[in-house]
PDB file of N, CA and C in Angstrom:
ATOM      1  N   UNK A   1     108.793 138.808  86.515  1.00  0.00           N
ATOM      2  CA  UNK A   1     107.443 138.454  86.161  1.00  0.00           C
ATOM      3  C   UNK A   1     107.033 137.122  86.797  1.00  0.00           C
ATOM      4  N   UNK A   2     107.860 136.155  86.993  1.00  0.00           N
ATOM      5  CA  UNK A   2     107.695 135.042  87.972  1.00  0.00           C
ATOM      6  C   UNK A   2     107.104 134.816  88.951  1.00  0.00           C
ATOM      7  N   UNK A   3     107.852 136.069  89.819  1.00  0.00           N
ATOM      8  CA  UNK A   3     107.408 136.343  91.108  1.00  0.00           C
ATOM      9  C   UNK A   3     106.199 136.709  91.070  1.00  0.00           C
ATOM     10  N   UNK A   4     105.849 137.815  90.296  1.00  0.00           N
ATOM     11  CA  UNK A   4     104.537 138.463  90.238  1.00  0.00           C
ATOM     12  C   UNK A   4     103.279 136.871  89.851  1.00  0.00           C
ATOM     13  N   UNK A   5     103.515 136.461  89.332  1.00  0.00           N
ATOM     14  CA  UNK A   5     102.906 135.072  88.544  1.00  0.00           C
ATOM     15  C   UNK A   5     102.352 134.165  89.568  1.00  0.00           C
ATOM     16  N   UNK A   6     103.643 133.852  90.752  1.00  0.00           N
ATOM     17  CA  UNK A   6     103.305 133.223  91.585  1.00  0.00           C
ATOM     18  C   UNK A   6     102.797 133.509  92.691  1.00  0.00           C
ATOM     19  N   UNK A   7     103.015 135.246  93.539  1.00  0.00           N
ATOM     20  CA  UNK A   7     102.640 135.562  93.645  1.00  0.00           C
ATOM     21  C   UNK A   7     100.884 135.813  94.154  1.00  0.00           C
ATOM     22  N   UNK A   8     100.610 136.264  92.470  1.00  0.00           N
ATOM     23  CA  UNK A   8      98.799 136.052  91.675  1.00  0.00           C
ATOM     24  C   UNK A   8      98.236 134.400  92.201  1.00  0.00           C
ATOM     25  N   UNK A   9      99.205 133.707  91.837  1.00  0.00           N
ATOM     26  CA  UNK A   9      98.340 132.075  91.638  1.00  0.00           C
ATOM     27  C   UNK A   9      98.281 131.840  93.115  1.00  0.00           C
ATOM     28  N   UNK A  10      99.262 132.075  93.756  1.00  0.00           N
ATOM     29  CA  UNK A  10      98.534 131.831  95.468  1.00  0.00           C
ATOM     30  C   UNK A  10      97.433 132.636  95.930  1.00  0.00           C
ATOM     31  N   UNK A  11      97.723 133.695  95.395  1.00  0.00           N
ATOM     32  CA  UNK A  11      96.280 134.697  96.209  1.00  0.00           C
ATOM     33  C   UNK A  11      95.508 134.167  95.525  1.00  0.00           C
ATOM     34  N   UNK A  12      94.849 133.694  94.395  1.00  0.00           N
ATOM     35  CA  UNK A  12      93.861 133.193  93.855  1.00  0.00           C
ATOM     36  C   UNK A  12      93.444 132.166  94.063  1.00  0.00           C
ATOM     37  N   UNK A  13      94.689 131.413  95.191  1.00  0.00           N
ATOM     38  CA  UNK A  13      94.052 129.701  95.548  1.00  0.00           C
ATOM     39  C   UNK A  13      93.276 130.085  96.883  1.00  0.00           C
ATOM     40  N   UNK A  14      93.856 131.062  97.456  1.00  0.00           N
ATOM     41  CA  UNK A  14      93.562 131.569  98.800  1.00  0.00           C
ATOM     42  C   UNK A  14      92.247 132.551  98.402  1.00  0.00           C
ATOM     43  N   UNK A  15      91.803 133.113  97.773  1.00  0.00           N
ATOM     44  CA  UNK A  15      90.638 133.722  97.272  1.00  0.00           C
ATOM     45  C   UNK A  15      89.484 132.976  97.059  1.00  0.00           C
ATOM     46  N   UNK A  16      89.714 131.785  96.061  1.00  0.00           N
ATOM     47  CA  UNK A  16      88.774 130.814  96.052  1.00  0.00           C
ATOM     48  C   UNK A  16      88.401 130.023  97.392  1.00  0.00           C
ATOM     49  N   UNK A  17      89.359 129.557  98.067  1.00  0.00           N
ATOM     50  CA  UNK A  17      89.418 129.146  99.486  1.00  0.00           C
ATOM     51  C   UNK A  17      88.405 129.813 100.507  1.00  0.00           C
ATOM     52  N   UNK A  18      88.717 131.927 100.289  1.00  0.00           N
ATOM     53  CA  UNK A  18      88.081 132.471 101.230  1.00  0.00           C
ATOM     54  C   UNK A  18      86.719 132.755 100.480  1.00  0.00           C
ATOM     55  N   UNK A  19      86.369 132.603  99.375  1.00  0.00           N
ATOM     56  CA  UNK A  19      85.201 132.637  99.022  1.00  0.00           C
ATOM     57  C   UNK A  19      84.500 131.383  99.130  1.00  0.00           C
ATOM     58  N   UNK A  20      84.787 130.233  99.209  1.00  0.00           N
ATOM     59  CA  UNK A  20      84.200 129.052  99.516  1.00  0.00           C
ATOM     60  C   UNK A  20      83.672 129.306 100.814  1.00  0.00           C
ATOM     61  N   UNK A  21      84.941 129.238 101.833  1.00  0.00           N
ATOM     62  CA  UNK A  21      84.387 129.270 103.018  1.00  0.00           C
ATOM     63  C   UNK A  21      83.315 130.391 103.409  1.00  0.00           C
ATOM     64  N   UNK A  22      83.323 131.352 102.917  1.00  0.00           N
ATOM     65  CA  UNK A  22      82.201 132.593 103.174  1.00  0.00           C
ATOM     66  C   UNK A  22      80.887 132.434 102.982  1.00  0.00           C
ATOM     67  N   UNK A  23      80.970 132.123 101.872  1.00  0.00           N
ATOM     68  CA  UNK A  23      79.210 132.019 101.408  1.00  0.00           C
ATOM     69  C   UNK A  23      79.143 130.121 100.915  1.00  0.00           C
ATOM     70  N   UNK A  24      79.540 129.180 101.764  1.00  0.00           N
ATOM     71  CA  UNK A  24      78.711 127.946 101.767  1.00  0.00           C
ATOM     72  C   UNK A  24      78.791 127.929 103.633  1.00  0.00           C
ATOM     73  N   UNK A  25      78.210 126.323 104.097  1.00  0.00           N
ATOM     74  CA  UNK A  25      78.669 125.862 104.845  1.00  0.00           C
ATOM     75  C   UNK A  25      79.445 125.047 105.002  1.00  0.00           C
ATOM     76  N   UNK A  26      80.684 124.744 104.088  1.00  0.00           N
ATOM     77  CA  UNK A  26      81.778 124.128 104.291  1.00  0.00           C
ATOM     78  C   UNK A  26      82.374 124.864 104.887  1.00  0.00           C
ATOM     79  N   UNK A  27      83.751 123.563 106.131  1.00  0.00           N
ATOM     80  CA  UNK A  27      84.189 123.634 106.955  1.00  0.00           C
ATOM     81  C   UNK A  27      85.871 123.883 106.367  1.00  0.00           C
ATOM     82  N   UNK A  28      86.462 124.370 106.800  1.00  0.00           N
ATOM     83  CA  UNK A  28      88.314 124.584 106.873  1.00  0.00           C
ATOM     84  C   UNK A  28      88.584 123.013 105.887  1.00  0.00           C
ATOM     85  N   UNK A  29      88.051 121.953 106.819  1.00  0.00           N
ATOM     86  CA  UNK A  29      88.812 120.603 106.198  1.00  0.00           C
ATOM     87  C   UNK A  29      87.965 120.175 104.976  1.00  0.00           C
ATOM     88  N   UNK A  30      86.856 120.641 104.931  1.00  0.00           N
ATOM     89  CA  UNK A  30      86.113 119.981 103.437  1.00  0.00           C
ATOM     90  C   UNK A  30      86.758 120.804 102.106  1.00  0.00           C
ATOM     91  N   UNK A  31      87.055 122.051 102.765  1.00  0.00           N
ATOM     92  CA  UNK A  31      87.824 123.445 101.497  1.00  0.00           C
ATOM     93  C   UNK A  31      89.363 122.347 101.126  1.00  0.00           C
ATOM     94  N   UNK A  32      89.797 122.063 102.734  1.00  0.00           N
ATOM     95  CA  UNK A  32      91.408 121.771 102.454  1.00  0.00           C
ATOM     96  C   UNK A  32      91.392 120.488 101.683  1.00  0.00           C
ATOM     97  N   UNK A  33      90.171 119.373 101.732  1.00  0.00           N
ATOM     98  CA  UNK A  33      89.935 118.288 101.021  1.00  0.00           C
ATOM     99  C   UNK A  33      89.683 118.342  99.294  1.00  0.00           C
ATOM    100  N   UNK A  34      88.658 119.786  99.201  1.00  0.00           N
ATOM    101  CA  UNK A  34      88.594 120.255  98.090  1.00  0.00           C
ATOM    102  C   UNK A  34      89.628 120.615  97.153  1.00  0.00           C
ATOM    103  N   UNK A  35      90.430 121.055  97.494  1.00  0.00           N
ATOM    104  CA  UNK A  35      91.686 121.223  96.713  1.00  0.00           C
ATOM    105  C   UNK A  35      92.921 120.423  95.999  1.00  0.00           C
ATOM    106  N   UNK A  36      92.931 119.338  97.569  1.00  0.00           N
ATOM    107  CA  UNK A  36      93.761 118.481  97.575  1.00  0.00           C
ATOM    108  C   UNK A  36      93.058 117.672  96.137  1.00  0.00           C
ATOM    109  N   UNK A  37      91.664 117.555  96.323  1.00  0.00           N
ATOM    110  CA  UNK A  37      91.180 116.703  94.956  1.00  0.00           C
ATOM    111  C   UNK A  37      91.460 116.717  93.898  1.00  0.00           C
ATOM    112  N   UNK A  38      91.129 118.966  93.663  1.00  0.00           N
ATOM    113  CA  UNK A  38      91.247 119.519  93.014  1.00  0.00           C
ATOM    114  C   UNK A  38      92.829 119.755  92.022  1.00  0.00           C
ATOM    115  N   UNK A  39      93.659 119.609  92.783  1.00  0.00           N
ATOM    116  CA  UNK A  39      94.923 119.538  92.452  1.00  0.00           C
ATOM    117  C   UNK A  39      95.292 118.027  91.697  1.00  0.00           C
ATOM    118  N   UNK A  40      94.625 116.882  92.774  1.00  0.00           N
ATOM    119  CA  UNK A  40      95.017 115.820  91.877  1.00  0.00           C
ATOM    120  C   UNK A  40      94.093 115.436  90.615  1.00  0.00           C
ATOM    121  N   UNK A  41      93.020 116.371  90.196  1.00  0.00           N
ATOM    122  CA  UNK A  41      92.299 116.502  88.933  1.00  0.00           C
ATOM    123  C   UNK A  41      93.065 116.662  87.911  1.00  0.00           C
ATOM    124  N   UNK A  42      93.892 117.963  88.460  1.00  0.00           N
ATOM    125  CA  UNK A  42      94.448 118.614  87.297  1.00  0.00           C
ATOM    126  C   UNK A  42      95.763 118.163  87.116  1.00  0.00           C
ATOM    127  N   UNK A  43      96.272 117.276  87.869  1.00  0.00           N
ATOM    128  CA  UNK A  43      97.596 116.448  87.182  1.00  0.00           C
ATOM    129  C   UNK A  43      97.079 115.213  86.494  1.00  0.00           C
ATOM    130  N   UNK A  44      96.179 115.019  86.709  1.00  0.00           N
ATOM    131  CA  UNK A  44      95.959 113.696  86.145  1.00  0.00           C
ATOM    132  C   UNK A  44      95.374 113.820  84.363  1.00  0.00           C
ATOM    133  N   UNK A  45      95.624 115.367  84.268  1.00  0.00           N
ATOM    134  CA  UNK A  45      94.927 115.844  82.801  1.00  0.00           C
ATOM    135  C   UNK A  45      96.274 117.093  82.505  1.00  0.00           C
ATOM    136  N   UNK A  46      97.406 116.650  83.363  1.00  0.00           N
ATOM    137  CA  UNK A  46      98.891 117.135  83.106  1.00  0.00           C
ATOM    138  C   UNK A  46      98.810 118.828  82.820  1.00  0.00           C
ATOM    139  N   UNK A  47      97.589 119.360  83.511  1.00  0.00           N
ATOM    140  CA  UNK A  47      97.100 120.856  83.824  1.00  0.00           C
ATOM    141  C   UNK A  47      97.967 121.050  84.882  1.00  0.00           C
ATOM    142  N   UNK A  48      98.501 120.719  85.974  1.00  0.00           N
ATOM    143  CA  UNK A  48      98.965 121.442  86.827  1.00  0.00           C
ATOM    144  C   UNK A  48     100.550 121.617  86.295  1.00  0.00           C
ATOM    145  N   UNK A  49     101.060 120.929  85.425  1.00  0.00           N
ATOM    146  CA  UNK A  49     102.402 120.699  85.247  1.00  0.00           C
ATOM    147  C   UNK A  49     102.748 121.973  84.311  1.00  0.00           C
ATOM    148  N   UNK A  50     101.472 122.046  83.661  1.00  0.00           N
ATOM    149  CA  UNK A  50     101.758 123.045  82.802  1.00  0.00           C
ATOM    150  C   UNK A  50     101.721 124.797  83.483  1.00  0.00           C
ATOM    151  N   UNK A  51     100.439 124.562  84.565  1.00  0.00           N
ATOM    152  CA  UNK A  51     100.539 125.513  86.019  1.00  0.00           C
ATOM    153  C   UNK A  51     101.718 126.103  86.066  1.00  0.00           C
ATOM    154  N   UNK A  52     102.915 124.513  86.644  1.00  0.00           N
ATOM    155  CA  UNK A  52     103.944 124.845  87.807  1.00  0.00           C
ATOM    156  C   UNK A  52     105.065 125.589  86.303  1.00  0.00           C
ATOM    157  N   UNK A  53     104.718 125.368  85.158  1.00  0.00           N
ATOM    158  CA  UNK A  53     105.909 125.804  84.230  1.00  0.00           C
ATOM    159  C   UNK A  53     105.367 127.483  83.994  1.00  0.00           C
ATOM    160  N   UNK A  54     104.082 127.888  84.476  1.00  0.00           N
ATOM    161  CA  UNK A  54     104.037 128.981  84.160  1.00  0.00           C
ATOM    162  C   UNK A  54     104.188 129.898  84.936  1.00  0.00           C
ATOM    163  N   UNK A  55     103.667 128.935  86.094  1.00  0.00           N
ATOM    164  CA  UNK A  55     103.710 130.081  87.193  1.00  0.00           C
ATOM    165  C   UNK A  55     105.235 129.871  88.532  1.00  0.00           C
ATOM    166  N   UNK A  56     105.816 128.783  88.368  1.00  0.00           N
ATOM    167  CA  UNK A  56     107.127 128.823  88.467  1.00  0.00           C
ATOM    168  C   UNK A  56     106.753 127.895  90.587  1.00  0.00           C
ATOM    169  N   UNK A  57     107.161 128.808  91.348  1.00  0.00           N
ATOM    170  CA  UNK A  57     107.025 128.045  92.182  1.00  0.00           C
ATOM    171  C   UNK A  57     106.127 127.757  93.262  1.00  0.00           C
ATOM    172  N   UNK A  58     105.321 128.777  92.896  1.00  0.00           N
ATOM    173  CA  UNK A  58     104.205 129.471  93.151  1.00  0.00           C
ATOM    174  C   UNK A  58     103.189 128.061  93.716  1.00  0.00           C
ATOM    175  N   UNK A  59     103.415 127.788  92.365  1.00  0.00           N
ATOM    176  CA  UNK A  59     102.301 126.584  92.135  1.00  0.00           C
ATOM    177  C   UNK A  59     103.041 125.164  93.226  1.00  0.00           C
ATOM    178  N   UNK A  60     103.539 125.410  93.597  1.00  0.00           N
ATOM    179  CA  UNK A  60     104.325 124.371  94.721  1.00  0.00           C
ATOM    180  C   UNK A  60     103.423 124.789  96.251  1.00  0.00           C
ATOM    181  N   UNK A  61     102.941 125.791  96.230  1.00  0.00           N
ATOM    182  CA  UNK A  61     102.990 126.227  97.610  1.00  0.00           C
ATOM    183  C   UNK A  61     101.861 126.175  98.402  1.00  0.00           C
ATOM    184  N   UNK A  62     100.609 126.331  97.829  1.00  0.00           N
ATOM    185  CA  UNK A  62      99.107 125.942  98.011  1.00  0.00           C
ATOM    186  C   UNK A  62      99.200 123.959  97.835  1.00  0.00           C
ATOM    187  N   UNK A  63      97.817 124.184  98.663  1.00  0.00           N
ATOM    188  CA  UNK A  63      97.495 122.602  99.214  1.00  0.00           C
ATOM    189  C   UNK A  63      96.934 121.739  98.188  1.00  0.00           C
ATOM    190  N   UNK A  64      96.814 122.796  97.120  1.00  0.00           N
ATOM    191  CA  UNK A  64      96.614 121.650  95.450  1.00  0.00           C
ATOM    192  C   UNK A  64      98.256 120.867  94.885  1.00  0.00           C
ATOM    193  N   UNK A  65      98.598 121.743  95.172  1.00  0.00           N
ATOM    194  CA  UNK A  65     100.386 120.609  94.798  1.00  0.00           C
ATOM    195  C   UNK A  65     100.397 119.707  95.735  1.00  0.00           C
ATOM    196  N   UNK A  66      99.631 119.428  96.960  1.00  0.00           N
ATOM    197  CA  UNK A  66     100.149 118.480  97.840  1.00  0.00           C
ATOM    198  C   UNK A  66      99.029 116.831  96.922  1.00  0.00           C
ATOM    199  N   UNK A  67      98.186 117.325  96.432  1.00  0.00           N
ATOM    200  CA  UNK A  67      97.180 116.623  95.533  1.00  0.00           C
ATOM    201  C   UNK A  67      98.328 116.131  94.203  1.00  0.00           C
ATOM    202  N   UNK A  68      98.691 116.925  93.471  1.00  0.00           N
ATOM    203  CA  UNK A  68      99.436 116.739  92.693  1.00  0.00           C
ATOM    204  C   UNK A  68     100.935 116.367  93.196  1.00  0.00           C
ATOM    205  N   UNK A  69     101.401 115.930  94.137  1.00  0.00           N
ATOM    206  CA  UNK A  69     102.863 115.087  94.395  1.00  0.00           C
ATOM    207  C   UNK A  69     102.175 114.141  94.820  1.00  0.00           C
ATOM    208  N   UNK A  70     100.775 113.668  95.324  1.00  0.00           N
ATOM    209  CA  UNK A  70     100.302 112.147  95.521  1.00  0.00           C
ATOM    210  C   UNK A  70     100.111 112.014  94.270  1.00  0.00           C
ATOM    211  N   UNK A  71      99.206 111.838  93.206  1.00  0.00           N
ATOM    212  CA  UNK A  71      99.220 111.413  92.052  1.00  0.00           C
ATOM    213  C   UNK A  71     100.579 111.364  91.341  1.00  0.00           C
ATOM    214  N   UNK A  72     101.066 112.192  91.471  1.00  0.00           N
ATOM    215  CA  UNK A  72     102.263 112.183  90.857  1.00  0.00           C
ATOM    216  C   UNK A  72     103.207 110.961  90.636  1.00  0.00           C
ATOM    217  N   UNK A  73     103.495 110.810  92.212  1.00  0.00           N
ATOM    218  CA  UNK A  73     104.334 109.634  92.447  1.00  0.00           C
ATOM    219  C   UNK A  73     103.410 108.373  92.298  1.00  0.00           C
ATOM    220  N   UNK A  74     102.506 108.300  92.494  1.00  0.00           N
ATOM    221  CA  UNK A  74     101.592 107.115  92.471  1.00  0.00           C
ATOM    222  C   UNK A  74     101.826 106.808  90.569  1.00  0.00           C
ATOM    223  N   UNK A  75     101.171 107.473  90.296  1.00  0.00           N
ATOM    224  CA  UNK A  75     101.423 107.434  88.935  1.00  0.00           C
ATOM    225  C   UNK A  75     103.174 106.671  88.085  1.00  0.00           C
ATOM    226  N   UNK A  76     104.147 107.691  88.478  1.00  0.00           N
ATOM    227  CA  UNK A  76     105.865 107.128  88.479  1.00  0.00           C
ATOM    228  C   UNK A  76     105.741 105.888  88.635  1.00  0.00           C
ATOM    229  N   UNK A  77     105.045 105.542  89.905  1.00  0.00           N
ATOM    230  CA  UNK A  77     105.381 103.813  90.346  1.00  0.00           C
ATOM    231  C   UNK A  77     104.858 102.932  90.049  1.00  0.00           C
ATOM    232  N   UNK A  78     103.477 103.008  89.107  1.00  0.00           N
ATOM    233  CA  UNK A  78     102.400 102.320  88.669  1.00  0.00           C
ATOM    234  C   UNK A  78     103.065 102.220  87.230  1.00  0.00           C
ATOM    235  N   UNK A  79     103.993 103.134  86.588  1.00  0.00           N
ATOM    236  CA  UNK A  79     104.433 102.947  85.639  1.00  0.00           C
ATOM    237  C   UNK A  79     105.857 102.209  85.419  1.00  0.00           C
ATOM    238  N   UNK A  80     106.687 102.142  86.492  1.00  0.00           N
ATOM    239  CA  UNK A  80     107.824 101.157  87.097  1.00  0.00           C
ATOM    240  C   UNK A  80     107.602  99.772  87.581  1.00  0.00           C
ATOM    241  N   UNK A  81     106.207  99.845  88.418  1.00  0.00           N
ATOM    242  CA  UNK A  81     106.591  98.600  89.803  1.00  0.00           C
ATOM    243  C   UNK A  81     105.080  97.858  89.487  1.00  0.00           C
ATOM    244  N   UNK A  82     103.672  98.745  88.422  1.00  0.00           N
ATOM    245  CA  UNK A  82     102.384  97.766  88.057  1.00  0.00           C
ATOM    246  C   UNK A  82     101.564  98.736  88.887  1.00  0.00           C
ATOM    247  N   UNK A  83     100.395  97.917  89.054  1.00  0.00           N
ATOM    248  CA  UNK A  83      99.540  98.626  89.498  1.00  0.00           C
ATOM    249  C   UNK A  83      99.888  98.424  91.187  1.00  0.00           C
ATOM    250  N   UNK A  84     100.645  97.766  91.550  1.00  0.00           N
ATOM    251  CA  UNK A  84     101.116  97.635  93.234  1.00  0.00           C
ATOM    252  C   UNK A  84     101.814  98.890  93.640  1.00  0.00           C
ATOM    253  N   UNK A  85     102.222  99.659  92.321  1.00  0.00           N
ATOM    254  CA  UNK A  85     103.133 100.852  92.823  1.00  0.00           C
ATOM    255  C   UNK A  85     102.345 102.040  92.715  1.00  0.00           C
ATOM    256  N   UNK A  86     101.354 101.780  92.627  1.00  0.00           N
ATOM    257  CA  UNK A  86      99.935 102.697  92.757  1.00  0.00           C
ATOM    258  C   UNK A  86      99.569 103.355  94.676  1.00  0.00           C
ATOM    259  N   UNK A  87     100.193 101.935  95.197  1.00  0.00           N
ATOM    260  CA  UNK A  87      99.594 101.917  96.442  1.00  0.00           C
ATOM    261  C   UNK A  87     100.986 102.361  97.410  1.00  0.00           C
ATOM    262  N   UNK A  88     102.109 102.029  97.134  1.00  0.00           N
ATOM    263  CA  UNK A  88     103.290 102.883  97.617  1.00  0.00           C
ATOM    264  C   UNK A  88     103.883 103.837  97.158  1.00  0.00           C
ATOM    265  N   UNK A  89     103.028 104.183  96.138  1.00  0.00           N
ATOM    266  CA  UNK A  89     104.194 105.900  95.315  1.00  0.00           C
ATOM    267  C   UNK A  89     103.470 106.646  94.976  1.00  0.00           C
ATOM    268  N   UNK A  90     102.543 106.953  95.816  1.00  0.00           N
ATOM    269  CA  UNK A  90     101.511 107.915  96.547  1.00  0.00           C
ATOM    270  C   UNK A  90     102.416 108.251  97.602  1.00  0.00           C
ATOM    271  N   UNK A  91     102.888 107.989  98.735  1.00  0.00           N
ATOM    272  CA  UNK A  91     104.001 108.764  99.524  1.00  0.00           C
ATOM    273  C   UNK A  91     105.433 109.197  99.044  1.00  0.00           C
ATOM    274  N   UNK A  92     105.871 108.678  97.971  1.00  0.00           N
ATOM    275  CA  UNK A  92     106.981 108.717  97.348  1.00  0.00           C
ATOM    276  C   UNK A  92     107.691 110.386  97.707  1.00  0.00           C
ATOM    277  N   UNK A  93     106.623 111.142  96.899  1.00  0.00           N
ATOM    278  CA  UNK A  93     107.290 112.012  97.124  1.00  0.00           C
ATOM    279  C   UNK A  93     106.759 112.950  98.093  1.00  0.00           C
ATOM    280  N   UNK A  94     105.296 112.502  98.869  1.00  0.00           N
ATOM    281  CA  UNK A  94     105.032 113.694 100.032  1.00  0.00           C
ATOM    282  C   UNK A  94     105.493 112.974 101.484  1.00  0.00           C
ATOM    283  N   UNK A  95     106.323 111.832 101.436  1.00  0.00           N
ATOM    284  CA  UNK A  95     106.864 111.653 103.225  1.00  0.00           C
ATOM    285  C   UNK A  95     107.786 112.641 103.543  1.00  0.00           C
ATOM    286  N   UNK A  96     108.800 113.583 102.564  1.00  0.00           N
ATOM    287  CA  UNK A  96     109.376 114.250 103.089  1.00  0.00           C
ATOM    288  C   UNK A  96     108.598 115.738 103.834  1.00  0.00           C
ATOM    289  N   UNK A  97     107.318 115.628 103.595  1.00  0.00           N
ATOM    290  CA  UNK A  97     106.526 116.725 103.912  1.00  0.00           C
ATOM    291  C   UNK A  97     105.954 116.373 105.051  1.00  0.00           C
ATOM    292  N   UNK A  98     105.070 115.316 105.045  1.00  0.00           N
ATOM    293  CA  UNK A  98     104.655 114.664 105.453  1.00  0.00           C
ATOM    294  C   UNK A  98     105.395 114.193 107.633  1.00  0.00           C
ATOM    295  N   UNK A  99     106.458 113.716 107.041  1.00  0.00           N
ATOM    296  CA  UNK A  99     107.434 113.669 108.541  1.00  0.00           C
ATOM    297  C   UNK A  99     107.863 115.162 109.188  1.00  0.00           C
ATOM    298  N   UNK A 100     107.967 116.089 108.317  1.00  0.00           N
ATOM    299  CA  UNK A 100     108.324 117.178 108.822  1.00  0.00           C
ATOM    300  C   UNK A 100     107.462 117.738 109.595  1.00  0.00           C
ATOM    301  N   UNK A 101     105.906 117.861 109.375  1.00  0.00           N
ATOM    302  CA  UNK A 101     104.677 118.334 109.948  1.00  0.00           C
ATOM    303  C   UNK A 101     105.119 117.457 111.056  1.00  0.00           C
ATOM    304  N   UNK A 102     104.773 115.911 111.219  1.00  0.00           N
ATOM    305  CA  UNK A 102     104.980 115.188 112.359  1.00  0.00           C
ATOM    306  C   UNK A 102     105.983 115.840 113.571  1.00  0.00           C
ATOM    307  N   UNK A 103     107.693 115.964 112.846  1.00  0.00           N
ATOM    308  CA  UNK A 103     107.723 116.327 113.856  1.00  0.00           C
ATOM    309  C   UNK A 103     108.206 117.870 114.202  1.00  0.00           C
ATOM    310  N   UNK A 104     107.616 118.605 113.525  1.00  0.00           N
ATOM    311  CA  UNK A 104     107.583 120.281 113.748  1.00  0.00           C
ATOM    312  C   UNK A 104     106.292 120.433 114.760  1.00  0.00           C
ATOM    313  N   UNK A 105     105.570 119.240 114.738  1.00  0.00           N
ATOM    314  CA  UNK A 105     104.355 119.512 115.529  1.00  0.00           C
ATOM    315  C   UNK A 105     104.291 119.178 117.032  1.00  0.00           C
ATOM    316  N   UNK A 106     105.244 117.604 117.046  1.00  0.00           N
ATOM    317  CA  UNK A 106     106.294 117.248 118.245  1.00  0.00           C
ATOM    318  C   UNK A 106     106.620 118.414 119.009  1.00  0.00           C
ATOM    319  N   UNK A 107     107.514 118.816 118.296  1.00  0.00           N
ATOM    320  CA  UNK A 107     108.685 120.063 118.722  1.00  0.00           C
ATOM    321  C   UNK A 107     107.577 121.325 119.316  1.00  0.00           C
ATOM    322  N   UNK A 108     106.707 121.630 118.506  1.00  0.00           N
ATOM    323  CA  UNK A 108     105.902 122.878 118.817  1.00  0.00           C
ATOM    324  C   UNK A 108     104.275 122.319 120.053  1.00  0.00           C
ATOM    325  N   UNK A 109     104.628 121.140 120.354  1.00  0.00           N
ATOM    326  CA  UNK A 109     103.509 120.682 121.211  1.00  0.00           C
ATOM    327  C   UNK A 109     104.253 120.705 122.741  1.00  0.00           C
ATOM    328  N   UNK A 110     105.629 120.468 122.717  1.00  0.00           N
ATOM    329  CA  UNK A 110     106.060 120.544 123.974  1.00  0.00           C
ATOM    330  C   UNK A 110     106.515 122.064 124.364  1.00  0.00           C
ATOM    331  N   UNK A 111     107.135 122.836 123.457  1.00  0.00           N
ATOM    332  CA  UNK A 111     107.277 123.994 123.753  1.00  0.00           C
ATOM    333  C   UNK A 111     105.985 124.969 124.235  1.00  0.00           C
ATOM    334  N   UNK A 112     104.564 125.028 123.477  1.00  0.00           N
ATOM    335  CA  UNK A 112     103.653 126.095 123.532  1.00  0.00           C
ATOM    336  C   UNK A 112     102.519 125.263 124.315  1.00  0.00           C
ATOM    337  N   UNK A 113     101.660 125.507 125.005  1.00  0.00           N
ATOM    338  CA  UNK A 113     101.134 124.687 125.649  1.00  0.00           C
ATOM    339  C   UNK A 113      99.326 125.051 125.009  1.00  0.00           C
ATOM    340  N   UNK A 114      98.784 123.742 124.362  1.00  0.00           N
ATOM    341  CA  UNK A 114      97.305 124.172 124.018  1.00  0.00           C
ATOM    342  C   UNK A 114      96.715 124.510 124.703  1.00  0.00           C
ATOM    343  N   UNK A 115      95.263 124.917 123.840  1.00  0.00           N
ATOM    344  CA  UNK A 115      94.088 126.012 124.696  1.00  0.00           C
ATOM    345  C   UNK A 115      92.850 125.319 125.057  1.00  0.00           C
ATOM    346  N   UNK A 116      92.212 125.489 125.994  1.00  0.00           N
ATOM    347  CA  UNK A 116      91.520 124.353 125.787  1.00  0.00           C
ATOM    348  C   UNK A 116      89.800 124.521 126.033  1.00  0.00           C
TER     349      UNK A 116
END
């Protein structure tokens, strides 16, 4: 039932996504901005946490968890290090994501050659 759960909650992030983009004139990056917001809304009102316990990993995988691991950690460090850890634990926990794009994008810029 997990699977099925998580599954549902991605097609439904991706549904809202393709219905945004269809009938407004928002662009790919205002949708992908939208979410990211959207995600850090709902951690900051400890909605997504309750999300990721229902819907398992699902909720990891759309571009609203990338919203919710910036607040996240920002939050951790503001509660450790003051309000200074506001401003470094916001990457806390998305540089490991974060460097990988960098250099998967490296790697895939010298191999495939853009279009232009």
């Amino acid at each position: 039932m997990l699977y099925l759960n998580s599954f549902l909650f991605c097609g439904f992030i991706c549904l809202l996504g393709q219905i945004i983009l269809d009938n407004t004139k928002l662009t790919s990056g205002h949708i992908t901005t939208l979410f990211v917001v959207i995600g850090t809304f709902l951690d900051i009102f400890s909605i997504y946490d309750w999300i990721i316990i229902r819907v398992g990993g699902g909720a990891l995988i759309p571009i609203t968890s990338f919203g919710h691991s910036l607040i996240h950690g920002a939050m951790e460090a503001a509660r450790n290090f003051g309000i200074i850890g506001l401003f470094f634990g916001m990457f806390d926990l998305t540089s490991p994501g974060i460097v990988a794009v960098i250099v998967f994008s490296f790697f895939m810029s010298l191999i495939f050659k853009p279009k232009s």
